[in-house]
C-alpha atoms as a PDB file:
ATOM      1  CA  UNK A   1       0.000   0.000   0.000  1.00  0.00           C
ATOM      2  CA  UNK A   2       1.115   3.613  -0.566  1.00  0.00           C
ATOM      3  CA  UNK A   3       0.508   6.602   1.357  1.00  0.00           C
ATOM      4  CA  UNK A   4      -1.972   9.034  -0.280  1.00  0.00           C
ATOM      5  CA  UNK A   5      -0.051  11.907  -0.157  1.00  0.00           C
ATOM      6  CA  UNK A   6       3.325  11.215  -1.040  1.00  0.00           C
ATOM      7  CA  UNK A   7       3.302   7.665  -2.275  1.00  0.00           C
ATOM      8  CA  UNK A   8       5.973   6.581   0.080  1.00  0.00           C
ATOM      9  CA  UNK A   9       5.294   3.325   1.651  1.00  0.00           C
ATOM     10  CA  UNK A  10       2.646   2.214   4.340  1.00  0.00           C
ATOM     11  CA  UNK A  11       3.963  -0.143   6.860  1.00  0.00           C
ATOM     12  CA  UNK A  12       2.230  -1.662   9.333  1.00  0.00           C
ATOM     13  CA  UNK A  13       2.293   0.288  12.880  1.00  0.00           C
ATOM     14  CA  UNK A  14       1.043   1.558  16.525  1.00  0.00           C
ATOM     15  CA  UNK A  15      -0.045   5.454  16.912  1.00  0.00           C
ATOM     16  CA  UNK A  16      -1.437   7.409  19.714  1.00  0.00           C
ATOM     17  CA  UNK A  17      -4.803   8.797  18.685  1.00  0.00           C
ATOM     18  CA  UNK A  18      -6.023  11.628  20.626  1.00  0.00           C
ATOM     19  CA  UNK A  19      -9.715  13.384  20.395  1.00  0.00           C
ATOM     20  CA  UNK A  20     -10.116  17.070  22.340  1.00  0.00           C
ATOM     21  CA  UNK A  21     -12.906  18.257  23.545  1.00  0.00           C
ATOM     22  CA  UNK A  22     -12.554  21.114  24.788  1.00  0.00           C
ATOM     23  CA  UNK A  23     -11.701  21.050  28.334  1.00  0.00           C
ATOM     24  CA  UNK A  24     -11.495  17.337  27.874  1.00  0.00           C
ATOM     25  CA  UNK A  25      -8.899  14.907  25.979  1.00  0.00           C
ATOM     26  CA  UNK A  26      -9.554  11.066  24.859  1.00  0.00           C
ATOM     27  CA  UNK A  27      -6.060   9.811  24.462  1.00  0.00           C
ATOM     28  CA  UNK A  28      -5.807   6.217  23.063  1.00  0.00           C
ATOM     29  CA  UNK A  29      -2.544   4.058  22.784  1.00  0.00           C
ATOM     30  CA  UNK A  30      -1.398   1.610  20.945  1.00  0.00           C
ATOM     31  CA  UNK A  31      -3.470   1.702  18.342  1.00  0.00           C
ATOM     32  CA  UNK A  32      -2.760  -0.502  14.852  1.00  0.00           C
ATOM     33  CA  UNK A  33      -2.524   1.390  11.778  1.00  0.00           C
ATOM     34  CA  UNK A  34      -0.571   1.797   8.899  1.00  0.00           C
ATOM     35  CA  UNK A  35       2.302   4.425   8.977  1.00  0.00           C
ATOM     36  CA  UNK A  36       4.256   6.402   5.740  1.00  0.00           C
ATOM     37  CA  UNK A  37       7.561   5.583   6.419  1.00  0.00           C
ATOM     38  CA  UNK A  38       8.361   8.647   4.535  1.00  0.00           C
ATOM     39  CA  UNK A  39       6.348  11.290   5.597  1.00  0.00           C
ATOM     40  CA  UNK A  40       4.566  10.099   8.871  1.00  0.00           C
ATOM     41  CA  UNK A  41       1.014  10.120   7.682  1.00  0.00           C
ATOM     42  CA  UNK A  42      -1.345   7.240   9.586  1.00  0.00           C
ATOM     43  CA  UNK A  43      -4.608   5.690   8.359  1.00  0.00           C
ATOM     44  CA  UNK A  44      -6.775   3.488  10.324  1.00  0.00           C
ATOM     45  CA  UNK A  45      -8.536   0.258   8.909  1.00  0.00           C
ATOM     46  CA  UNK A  46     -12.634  -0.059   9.182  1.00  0.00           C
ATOM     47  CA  UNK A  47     -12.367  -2.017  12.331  1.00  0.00           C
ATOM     48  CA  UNK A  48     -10.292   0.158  14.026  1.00  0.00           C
ATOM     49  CA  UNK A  49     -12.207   3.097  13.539  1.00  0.00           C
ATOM     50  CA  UNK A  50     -14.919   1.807  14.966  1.00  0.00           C
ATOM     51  CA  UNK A  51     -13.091   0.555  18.217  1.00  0.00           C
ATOM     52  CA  UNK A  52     -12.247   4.234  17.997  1.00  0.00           C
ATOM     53  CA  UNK A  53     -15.367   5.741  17.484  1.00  0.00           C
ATOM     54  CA  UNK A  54     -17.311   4.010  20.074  1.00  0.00           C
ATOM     55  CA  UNK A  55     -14.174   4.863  22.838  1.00  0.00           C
ATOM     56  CA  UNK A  56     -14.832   8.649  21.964  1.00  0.00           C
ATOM     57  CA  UNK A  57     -18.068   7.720  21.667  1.00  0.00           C
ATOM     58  CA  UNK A  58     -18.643   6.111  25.462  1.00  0.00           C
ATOM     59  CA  UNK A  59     -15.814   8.812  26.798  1.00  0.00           C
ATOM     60  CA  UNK A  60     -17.988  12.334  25.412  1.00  0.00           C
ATOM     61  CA  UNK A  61     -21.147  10.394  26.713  1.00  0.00           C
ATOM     62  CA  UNK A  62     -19.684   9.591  29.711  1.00  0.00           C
ATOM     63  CA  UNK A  63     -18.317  13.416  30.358  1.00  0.00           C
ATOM     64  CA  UNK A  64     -22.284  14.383  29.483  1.00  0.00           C
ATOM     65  CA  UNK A  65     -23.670  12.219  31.564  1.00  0.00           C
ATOM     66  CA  UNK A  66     -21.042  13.388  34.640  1.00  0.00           C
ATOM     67  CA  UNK A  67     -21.224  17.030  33.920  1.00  0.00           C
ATOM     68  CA  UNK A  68     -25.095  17.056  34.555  1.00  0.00           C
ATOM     69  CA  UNK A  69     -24.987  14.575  37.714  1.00  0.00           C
ATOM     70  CA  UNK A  70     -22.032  17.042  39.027  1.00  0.00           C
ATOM     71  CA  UNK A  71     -23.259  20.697  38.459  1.00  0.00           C
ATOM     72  CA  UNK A  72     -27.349  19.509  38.740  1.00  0.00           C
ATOM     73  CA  UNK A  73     -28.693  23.491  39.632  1.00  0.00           C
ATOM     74  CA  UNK A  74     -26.066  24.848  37.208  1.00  0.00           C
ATOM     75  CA  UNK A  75     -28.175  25.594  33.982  1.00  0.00           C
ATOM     76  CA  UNK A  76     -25.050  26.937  32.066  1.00  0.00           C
ATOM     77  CA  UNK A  77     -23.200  24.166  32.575  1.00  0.00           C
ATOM     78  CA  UNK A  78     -25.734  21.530  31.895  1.00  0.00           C
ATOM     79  CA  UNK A  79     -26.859  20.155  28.393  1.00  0.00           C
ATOM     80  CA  UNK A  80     -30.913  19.744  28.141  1.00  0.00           C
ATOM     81  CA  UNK A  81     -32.195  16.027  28.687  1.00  0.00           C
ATOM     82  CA  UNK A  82     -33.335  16.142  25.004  1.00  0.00           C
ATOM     83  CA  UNK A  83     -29.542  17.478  23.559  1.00  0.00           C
ATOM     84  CA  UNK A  84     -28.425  14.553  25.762  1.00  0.00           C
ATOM     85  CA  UNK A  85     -30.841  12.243  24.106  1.00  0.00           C
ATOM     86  CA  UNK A  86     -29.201  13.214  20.618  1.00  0.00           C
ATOM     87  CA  UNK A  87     -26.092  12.985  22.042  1.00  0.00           C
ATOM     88  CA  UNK A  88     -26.755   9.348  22.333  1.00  0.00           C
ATOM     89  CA  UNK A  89     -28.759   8.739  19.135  1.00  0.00           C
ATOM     90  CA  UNK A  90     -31.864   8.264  21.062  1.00  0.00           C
ATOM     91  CA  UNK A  91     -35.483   9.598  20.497  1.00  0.00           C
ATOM     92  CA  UNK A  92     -37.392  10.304  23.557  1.00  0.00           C
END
């Protein structure tokens, strides 16, 4: 496999992936995927990016979910039950 951009060649590898959001980071480790062993660039098979997506996923729910059980009579910190409901993919 080549690398998109520069068409040096992909090898297979570990990264660190990390998600910010905001005043919170995801950091994952370890994480297979295939490296340019010219000019650094990473991509991620289909499987992995899902293991990916749902740890971001769980981890921004999870913040959600603490920030409005922490701060209950703080209205400007808390998200609405129904933006929390999208949040999870969920109709009410």
């Amino acid at each position: 496999m080549t690398c998109f951009y520069c068409e040096g060649d992909m090898i297979d590898s570990t990264t660190t992936y990390v998600e910010d959001f905001g005043n919170c980071i995801v950091i994952i480790r370890n994480v297979p995927c295939s490296k340019c062993s010219q000019c650094g660039e990473v991509s991620y098979n289909g499987t992995v990016l899902k293991q990916i997506e749902k740890i971001v996923d769980d981890a921004y729910c999870q913040k959600l979910y603490d920030n409005c059980k922490s701060n209950p009579d703080n209205s400007n910190d808390n998200i609405s039950l129904e933006d929390f409901a999208k949040e999870l993919r969920i109709e009410l």
